[in-house]
Protein backbone atom coordinates (compact mmCIF):
# COMPACT_ATOMS: atom_id res chain seq x y z
CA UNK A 1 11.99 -29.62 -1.73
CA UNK A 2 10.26 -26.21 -0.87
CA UNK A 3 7.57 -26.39 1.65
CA UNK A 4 4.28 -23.64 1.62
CA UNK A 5 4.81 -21.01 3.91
CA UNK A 6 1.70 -19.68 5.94
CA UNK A 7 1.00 -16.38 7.72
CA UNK A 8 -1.78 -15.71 10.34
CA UNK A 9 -2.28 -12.56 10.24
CA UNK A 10 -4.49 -12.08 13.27
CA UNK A 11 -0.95 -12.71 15.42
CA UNK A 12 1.49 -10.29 13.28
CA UNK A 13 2.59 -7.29 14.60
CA UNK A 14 1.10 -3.92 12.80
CA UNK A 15 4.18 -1.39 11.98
CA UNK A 16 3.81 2.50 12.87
CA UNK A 17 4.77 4.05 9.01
CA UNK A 18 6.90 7.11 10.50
CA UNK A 19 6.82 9.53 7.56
CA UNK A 20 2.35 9.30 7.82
CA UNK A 21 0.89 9.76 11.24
CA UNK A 22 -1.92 7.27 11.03
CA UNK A 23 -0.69 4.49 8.72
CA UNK A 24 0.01 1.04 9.77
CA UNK A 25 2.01 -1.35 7.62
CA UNK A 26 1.47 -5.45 8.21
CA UNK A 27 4.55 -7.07 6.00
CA UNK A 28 3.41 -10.41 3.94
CA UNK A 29 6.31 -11.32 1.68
CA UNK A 30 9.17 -10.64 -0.50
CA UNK A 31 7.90 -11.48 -3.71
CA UNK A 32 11.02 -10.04 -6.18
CA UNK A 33 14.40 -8.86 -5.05
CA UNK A 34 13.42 -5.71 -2.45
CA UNK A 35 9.80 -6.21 -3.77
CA UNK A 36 6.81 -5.82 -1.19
CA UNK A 37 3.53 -7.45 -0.38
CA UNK A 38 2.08 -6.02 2.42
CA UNK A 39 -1.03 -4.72 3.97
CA UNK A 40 -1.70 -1.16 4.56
CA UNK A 41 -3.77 0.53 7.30
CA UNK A 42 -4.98 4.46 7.22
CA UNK A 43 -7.37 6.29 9.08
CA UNK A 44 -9.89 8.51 8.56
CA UNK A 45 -8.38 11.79 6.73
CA UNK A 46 -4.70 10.48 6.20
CA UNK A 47 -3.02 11.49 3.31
CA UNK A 48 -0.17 10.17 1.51
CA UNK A 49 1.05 12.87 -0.59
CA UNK A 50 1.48 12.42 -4.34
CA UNK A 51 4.70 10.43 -4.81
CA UNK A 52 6.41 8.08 -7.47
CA UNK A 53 8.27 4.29 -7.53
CA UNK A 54 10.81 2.99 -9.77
CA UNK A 55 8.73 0.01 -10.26
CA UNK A 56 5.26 -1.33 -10.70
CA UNK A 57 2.54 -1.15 -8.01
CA UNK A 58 -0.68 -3.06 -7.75
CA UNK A 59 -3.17 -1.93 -4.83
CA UNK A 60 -6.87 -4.09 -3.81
CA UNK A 61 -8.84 -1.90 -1.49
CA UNK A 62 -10.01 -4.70 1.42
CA UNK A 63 -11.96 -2.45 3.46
CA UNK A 64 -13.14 1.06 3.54
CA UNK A 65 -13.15 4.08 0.55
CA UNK A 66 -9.89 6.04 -0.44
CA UNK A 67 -9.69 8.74 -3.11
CA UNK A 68 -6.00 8.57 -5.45
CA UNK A 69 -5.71 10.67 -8.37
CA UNK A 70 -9.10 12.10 -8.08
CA UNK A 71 -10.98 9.15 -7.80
CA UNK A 72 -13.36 7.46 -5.29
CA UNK A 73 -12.22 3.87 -4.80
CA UNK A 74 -14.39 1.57 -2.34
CA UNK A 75 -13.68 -1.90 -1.02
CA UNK A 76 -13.08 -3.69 -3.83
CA UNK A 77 -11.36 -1.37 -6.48
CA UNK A 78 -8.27 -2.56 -7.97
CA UNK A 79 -5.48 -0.17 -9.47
CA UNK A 80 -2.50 -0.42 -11.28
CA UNK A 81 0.19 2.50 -11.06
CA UNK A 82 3.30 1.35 -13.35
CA UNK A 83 6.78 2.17 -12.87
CA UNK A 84 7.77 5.74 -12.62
CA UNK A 85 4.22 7.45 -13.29
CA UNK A 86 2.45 9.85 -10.74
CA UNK A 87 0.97 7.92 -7.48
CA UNK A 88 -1.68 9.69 -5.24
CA UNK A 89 -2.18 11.44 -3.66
CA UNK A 90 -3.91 8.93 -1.88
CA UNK A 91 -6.49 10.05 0.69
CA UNK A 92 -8.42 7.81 3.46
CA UNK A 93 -12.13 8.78 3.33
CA UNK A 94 -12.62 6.76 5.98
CA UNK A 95 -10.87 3.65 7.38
CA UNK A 96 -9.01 2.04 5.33
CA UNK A 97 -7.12 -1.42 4.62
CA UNK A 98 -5.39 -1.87 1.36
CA UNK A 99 -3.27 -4.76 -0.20
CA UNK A 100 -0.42 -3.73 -2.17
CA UNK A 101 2.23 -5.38 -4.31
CA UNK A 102 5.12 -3.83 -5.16
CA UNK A 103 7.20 -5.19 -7.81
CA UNK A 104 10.76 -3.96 -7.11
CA UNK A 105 12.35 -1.25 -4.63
CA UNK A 106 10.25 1.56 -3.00
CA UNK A 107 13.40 3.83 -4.38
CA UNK A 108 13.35 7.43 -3.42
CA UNK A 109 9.87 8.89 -1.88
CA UNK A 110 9.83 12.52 -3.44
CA UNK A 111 6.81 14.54 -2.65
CA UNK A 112 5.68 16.66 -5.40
């Protein structure tokens, strides 16, 4: 039979995200097949340039304001960004902590 798996997150390691200086990455689970839940770090003024995935995306803001697409979104905005439609560019106000599920692969990151 299964068993519950639990994660403290106070003793994970936070990953340096190469491609943006200033983003941390905390990994939480595999949900799908290549799929991603995971918790995001930025700091003030990083930007992660406008950008697309091959599948869908769901992102909670924990902490902290970030503007993507044009808009403003404080601790506690949830968006939605299906698969294969413009992402970003998402912009760290000031510090900021997202959660993000990612239903599928991260596929090719192409700036635009």
């Amino acid at each position: 039979m299964p068993e519950q798996t639990f994660i403290n997150i106070n003793t994970q390691q936070w990953l340096e995200v190469e491609h943006f200086p200033g983003t941390q990455i905390l990994p939480l689970a595999e949900p799908v097949a290549e799929g991603y839940i995971h918790r995001l770090r930025m700091l003030p003024g990083t930007v992660i340039p406008i950008h697309f995935h091959p599948c869908d995306e769901y992102v909670y803001v924990l902490d902290g304001t970030i503007e993507t697409g044009g808009r403003e979104c404080k601790k506690g905005t949830f968006w939605f960004t299906p698969a294969k439609t413009k992402n970003g560019p998402h912009k760290a106000i000031t510090s900021v902590e997202l959660l993000t599920i990612r239903l599928g692969a991260m596929g090719t990151f192409e700036e635009c």
